[in-house]
PDB file of N, CA and C in Angstrom:
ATOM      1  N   UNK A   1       3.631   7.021  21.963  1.00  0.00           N
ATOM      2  CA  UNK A   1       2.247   6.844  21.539  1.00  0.00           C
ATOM      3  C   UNK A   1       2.035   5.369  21.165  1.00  0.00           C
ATOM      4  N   UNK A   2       2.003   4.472  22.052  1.00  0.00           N
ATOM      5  CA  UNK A   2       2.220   2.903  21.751  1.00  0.00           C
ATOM      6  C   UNK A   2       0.447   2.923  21.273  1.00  0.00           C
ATOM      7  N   UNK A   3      -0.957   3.106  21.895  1.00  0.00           N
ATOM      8  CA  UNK A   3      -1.665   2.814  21.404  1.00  0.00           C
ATOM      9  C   UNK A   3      -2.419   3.713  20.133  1.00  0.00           C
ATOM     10  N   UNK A   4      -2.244   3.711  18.866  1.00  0.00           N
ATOM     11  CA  UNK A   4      -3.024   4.520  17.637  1.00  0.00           C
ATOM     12  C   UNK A   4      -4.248   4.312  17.026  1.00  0.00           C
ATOM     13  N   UNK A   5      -4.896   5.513  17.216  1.00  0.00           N
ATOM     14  CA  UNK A   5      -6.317   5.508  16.924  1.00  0.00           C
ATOM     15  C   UNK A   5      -6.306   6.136  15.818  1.00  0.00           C
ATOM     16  N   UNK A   6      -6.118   5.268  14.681  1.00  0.00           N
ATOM     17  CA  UNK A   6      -6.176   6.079  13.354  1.00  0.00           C
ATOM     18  C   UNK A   6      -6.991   6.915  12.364  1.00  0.00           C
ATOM     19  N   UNK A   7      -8.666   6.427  13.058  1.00  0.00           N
ATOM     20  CA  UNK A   7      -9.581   7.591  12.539  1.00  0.00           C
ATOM     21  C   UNK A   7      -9.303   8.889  13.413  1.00  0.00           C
ATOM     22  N   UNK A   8      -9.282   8.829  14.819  1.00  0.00           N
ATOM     23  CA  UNK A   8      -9.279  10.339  15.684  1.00  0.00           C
ATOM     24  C   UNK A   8      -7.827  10.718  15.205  1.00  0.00           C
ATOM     25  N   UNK A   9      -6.360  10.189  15.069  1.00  0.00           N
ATOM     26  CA  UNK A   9      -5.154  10.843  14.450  1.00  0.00           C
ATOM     27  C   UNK A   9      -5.720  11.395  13.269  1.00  0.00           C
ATOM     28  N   UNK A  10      -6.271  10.828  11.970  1.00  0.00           N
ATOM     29  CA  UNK A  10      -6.602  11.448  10.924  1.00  0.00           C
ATOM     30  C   UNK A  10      -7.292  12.729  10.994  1.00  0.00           C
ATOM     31  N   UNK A  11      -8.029  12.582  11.843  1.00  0.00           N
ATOM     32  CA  UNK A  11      -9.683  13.785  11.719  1.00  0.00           C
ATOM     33  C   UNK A  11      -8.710  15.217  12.437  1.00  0.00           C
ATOM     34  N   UNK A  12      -7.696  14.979  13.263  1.00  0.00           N
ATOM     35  CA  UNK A  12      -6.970  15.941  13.754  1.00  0.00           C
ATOM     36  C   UNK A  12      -5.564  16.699  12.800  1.00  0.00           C
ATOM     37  N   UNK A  13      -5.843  16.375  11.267  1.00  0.00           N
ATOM     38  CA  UNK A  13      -4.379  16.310  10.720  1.00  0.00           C
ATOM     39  C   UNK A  13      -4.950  17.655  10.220  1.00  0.00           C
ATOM     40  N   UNK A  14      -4.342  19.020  10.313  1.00  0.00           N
ATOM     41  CA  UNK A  14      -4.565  20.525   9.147  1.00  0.00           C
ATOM     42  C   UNK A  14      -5.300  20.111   7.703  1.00  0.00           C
ATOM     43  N   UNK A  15      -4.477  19.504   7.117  1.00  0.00           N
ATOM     44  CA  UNK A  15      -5.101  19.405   6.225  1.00  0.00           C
ATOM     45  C   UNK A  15      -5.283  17.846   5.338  1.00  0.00           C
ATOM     46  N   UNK A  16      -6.419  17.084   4.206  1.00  0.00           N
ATOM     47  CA  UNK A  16      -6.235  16.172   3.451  1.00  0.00           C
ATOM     48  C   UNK A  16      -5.137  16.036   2.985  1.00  0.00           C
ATOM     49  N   UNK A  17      -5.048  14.558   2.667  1.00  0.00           N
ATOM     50  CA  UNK A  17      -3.917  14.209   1.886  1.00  0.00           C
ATOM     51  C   UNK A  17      -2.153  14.632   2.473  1.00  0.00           C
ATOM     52  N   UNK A  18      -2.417  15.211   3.250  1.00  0.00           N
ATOM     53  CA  UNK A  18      -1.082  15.418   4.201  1.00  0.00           C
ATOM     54  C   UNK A  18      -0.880  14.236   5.206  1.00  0.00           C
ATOM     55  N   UNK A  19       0.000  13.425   5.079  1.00  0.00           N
ATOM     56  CA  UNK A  19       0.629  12.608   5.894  1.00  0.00           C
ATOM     57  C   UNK A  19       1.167  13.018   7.220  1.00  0.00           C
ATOM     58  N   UNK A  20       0.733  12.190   8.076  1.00  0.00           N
ATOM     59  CA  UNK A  20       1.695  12.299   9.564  1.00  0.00           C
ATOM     60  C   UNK A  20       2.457  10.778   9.783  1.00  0.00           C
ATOM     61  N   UNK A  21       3.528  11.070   9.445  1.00  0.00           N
ATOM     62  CA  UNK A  21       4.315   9.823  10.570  1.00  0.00           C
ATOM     63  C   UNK A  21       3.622   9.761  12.000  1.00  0.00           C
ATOM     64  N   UNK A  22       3.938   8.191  12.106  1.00  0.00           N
ATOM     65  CA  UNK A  22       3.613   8.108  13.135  1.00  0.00           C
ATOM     66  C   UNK A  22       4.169   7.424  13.683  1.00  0.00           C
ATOM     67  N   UNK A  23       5.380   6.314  12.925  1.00  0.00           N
ATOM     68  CA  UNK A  23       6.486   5.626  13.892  1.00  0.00           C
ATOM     69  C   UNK A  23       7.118   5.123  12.896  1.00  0.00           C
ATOM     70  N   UNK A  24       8.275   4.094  13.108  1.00  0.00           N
ATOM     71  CA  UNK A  24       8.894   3.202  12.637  1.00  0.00           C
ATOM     72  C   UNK A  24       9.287   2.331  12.958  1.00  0.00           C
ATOM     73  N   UNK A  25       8.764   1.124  12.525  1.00  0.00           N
ATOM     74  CA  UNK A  25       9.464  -0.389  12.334  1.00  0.00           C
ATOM     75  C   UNK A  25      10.332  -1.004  11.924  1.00  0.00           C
ATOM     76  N   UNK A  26      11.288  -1.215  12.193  1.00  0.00           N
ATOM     77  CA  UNK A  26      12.676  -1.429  11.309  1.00  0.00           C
ATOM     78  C   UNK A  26      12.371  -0.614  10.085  1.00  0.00           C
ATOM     79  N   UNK A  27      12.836  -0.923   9.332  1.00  0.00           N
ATOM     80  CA  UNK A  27      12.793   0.126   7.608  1.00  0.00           C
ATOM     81  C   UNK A  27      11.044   0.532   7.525  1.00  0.00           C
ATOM     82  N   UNK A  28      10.494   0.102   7.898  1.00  0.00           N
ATOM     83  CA  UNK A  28       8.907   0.067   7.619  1.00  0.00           C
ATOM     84  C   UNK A  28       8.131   1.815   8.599  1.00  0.00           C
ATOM     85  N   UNK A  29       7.947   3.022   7.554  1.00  0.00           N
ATOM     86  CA  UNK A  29       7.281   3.720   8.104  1.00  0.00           C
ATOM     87  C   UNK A  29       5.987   3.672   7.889  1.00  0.00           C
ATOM     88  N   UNK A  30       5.509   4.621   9.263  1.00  0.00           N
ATOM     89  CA  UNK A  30       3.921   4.217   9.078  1.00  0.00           C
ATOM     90  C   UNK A  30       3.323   5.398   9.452  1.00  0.00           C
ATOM     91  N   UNK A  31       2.694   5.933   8.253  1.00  0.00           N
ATOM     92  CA  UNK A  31       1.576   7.114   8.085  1.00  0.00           C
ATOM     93  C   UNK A  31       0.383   7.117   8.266  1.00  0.00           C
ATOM     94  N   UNK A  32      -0.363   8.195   8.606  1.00  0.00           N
ATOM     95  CA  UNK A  32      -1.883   8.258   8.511  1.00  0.00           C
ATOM     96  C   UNK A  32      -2.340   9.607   7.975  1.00  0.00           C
ATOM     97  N   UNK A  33      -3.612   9.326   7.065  1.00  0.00           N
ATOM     98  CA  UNK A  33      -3.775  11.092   6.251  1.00  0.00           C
ATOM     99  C   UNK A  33      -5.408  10.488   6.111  1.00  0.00           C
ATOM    100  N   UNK A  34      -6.161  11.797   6.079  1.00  0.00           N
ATOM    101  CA  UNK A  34      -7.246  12.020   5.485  1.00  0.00           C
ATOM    102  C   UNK A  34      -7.729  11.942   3.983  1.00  0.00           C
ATOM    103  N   UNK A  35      -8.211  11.210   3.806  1.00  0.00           N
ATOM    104  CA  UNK A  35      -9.226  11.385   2.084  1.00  0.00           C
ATOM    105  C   UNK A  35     -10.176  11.938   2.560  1.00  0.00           C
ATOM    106  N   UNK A  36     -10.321  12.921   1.598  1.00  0.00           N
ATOM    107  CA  UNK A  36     -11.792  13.902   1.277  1.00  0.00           C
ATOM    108  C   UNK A  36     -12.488  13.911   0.185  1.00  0.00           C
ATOM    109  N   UNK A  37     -11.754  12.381  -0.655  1.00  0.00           N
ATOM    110  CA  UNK A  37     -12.986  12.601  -1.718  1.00  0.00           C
ATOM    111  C   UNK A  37     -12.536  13.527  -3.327  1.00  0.00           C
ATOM    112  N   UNK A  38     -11.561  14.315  -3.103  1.00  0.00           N
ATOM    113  CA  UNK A  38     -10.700  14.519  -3.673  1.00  0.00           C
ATOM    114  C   UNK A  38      -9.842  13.614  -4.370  1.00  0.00           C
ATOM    115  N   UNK A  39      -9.127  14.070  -6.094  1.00  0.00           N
ATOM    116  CA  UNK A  39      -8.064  12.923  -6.589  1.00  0.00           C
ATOM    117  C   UNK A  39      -6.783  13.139  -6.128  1.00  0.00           C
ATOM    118  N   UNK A  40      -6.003  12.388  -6.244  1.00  0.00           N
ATOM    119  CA  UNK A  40      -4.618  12.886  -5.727  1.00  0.00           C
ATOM    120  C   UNK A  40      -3.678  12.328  -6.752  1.00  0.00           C
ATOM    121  N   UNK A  41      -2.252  13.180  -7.279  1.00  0.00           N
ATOM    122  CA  UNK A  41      -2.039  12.926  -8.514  1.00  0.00           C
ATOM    123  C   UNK A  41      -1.282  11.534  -8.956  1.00  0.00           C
ATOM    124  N   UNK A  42      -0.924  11.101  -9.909  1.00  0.00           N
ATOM    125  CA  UNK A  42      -0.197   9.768 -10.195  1.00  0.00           C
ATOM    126  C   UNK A  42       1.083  10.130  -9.479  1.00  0.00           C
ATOM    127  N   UNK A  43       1.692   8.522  -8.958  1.00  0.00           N
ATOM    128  CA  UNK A  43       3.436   9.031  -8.534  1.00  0.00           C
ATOM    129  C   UNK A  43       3.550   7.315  -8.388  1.00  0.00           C
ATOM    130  N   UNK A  44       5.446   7.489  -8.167  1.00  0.00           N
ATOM    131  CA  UNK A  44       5.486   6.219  -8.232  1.00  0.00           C
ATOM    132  C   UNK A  44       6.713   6.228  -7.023  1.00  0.00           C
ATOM    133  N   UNK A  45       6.958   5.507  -6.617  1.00  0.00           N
ATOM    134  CA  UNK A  45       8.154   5.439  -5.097  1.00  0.00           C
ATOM    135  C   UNK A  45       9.524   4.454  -5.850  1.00  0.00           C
ATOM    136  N   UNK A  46      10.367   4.365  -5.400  1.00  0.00           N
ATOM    137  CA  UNK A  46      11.367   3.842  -5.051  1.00  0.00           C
ATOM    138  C   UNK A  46      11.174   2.495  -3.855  1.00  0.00           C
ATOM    139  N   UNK A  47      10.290   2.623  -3.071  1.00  0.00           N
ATOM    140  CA  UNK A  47       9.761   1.143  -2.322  1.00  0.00           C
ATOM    141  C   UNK A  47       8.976   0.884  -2.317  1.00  0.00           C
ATOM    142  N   UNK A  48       8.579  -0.272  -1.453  1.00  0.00           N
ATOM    143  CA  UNK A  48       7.109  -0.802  -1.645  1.00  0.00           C
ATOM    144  C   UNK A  48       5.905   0.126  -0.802  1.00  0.00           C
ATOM    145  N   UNK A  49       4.579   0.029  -0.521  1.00  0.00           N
ATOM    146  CA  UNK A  49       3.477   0.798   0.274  1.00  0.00           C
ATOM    147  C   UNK A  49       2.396   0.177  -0.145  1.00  0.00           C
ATOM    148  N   UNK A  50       2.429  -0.070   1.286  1.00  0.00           N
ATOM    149  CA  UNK A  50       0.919  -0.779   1.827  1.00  0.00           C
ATOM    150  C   UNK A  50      -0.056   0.567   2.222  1.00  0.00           C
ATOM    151  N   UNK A  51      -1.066   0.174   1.604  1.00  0.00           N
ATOM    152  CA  UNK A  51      -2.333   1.357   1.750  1.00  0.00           C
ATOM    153  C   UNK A  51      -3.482   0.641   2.560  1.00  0.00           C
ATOM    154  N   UNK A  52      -3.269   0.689   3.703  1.00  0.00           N
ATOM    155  CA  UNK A  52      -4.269  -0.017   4.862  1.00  0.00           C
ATOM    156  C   UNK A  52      -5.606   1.238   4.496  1.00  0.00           C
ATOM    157  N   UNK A  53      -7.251   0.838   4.248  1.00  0.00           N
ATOM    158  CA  UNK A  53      -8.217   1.858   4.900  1.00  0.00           C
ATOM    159  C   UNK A  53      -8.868   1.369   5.797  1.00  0.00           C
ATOM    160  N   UNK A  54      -8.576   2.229   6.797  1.00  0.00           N
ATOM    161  CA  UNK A  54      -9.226   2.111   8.280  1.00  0.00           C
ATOM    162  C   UNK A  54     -10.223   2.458   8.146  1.00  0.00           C
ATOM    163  N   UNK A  55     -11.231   3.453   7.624  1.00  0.00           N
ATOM    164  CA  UNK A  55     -12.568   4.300   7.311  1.00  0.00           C
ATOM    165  C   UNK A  55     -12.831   4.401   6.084  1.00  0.00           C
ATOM    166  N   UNK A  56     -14.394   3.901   5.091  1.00  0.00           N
ATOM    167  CA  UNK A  56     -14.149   4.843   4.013  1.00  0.00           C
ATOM    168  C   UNK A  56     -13.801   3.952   3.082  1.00  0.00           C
ATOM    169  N   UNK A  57     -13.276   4.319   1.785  1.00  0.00           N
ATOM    170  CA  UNK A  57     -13.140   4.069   0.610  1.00  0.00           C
ATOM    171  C   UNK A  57     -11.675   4.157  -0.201  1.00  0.00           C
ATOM    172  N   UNK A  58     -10.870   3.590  -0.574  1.00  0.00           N
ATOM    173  CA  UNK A  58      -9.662   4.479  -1.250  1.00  0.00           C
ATOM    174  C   UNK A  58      -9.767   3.841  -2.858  1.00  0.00           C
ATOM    175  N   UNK A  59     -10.177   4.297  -3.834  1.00  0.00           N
ATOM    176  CA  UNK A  59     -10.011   4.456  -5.159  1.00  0.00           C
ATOM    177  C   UNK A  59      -8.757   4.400  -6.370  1.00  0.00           C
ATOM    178  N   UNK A  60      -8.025   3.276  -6.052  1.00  0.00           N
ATOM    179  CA  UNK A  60      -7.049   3.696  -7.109  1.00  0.00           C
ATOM    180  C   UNK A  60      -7.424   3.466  -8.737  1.00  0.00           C
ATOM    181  N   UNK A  61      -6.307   4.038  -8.911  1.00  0.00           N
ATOM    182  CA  UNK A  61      -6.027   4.032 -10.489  1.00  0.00           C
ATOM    183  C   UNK A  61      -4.823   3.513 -10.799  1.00  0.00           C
ATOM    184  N   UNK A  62      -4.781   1.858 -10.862  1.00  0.00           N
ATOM    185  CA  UNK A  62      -3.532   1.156 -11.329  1.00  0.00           C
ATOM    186  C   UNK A  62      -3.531   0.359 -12.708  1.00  0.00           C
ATOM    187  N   UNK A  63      -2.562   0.775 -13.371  1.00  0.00           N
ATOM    188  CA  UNK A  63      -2.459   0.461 -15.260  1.00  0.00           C
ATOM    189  C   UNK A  63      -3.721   0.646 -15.664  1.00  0.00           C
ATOM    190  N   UNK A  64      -4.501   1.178 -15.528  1.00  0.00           N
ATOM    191  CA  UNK A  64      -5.582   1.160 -16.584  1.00  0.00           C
ATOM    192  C   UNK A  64      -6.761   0.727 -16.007  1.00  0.00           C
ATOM    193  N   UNK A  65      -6.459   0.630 -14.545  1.00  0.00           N
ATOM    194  CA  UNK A  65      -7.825  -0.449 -13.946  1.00  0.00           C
ATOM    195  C   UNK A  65      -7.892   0.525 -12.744  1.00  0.00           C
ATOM    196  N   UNK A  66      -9.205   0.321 -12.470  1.00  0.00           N
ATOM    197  CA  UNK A  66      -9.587   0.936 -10.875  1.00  0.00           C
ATOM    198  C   UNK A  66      -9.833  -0.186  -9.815  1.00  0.00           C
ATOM    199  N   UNK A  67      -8.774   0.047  -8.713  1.00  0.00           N
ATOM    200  CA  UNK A  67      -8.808  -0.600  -7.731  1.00  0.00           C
ATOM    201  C   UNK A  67      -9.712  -0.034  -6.514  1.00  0.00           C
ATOM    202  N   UNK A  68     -10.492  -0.628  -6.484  1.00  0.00           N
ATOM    203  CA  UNK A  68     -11.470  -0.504  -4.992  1.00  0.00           C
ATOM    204  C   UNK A  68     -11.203  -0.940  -3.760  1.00  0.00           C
ATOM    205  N   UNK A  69     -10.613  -0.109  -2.744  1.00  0.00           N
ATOM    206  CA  UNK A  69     -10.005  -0.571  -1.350  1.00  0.00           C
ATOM    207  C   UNK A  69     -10.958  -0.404  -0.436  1.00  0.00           C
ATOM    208  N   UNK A  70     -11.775  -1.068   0.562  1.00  0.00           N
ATOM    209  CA  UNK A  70     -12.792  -0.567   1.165  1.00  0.00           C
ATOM    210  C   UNK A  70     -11.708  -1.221   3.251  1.00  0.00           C
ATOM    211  N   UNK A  71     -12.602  -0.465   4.282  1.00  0.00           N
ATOM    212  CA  UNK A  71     -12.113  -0.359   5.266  1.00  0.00           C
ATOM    213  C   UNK A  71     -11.572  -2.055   5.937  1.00  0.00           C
ATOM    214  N   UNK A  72     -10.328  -1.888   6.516  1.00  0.00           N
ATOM    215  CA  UNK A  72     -10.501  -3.393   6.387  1.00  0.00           C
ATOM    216  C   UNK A  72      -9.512  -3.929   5.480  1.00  0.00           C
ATOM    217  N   UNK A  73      -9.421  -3.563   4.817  1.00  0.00           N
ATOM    218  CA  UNK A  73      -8.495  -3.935   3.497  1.00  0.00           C
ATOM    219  C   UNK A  73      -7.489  -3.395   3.176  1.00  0.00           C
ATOM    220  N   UNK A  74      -6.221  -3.811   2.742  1.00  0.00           N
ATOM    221  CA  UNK A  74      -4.773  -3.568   2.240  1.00  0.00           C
ATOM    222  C   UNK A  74      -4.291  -3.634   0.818  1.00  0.00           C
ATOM    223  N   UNK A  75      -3.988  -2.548   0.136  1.00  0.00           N
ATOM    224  CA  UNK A  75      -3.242  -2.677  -1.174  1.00  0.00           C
ATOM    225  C   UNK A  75      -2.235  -2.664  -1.021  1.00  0.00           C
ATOM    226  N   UNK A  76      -1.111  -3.727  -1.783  1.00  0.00           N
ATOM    227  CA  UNK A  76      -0.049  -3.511  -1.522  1.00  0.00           C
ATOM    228  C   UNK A  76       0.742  -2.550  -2.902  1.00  0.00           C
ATOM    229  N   UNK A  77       1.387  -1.996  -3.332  1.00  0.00           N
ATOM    230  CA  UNK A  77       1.444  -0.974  -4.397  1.00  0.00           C
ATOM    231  C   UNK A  77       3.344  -1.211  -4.501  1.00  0.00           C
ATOM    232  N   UNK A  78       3.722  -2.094  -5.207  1.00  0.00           N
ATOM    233  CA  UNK A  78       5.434  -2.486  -5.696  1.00  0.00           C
ATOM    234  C   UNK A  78       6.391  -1.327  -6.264  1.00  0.00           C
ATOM    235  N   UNK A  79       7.481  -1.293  -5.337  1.00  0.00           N
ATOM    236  CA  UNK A  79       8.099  -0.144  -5.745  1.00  0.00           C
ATOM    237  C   UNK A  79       8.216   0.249  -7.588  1.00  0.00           C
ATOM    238  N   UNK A  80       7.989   1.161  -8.073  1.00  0.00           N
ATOM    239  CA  UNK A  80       8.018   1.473  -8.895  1.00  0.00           C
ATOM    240  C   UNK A  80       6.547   1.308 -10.010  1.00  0.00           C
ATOM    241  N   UNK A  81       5.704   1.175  -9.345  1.00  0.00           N
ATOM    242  CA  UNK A  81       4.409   0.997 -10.007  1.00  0.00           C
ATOM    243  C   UNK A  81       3.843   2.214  -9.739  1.00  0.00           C
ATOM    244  N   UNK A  82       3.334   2.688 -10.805  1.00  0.00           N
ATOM    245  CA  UNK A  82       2.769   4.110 -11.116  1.00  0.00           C
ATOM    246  C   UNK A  82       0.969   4.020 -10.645  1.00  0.00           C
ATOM    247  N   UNK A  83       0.485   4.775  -9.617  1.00  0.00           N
ATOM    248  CA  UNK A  83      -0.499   4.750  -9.203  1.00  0.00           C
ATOM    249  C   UNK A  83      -1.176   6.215  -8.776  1.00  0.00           C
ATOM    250  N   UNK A  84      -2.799   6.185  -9.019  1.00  0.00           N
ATOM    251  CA  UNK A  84      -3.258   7.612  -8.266  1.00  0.00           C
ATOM    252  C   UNK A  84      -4.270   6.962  -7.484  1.00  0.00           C
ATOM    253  N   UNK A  85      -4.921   8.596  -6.793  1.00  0.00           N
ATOM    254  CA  UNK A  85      -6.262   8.389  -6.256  1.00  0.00           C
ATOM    255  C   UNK A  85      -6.948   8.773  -6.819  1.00  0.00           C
ATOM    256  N   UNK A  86      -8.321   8.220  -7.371  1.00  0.00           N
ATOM    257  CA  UNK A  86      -9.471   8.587  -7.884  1.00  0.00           C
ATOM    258  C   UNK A  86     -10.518   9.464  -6.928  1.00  0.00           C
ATOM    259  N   UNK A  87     -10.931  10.239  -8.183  1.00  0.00           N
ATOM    260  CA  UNK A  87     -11.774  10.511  -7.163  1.00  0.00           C
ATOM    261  C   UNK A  87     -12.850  10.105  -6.399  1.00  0.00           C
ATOM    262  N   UNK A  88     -13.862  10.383  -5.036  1.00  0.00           N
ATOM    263  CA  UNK A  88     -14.560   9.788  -4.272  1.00  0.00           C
ATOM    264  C   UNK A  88     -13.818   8.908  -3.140  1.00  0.00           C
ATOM    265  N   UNK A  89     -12.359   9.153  -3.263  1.00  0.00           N
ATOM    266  CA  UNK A  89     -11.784   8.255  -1.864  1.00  0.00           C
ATOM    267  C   UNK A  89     -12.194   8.918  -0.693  1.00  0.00           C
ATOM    268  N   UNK A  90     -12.334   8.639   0.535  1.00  0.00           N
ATOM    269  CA  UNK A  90     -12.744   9.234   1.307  1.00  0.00           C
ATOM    270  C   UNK A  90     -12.574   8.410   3.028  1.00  0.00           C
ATOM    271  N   UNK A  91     -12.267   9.074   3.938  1.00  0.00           N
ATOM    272  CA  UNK A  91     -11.827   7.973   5.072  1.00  0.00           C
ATOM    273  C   UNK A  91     -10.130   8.216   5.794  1.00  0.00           C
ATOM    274  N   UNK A  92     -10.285   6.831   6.048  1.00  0.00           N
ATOM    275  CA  UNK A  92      -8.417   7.530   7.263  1.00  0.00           C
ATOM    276  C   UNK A  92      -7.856   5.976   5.977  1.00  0.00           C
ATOM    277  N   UNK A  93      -6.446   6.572   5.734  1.00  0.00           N
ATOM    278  CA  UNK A  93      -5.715   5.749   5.068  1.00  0.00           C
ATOM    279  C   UNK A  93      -4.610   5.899   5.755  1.00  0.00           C
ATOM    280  N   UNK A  94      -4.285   4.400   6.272  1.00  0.00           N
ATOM    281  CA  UNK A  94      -2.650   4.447   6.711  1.00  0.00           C
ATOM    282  C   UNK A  94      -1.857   3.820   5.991  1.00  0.00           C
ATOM    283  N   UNK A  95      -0.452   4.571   5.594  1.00  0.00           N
ATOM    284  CA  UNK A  95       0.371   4.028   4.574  1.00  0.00           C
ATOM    285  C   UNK A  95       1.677   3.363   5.233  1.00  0.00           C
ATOM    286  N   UNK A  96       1.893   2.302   4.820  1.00  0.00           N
ATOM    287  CA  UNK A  96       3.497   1.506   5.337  1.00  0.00           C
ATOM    288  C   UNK A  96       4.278   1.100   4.596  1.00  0.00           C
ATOM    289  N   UNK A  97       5.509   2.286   4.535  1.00  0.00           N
ATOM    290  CA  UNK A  97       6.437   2.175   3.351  1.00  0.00           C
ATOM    291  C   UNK A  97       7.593   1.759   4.197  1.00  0.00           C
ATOM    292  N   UNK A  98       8.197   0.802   2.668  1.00  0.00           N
ATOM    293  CA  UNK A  98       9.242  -0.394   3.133  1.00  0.00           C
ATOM    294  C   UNK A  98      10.211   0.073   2.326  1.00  0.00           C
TER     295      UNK A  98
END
């Protein structure tokens, strides 16, 4: 699947907030999932993740502050930093964990 269309992969996934791999780059995987607008709960990783939104809106909640990701735009989120989704995210989010 060399060329990815990450809104039509998203809109085809069962359900929100469920991740699909979709390849790998040396250590670097790369996901795509649906926001519906829905929160999704705090967590924190062991590596780093880039939160690309392709469509849409993504809402975090980092230390105490709300981060506003709009389409177009990349958060990068440092292993071990505690983060959620707020609610009203909504759109195709692709994630690239290192």
């Amino acid at each position: 699947m060399p060329l990815l269309l990450f809104d039509q992969l998203s809109h085809q996934l069962p359900e929100p907030w469920q991740s699909a791999k979709l390849g790998q780059i040396g250590p670097a995987r790369i996901k795509v999932l649906r926001m519906d607008g829905q929160p999704y709960p705090e967590e924190t990783h062991d590596f780093d993740e880039g939160l690309l939104v392709t469509q849409g809106c993504l809402r975090l909640g980092i230390d105490q502050a709300v981060v506003q990701v709009l389409a177009g735009q990349m958060y990068l989120v440092q292993a071990g930093q505690a983060h959620s989704v707020l609610p009203g995210s909504h759109g195709t989010l692709v994630i690239i964990d290192v």
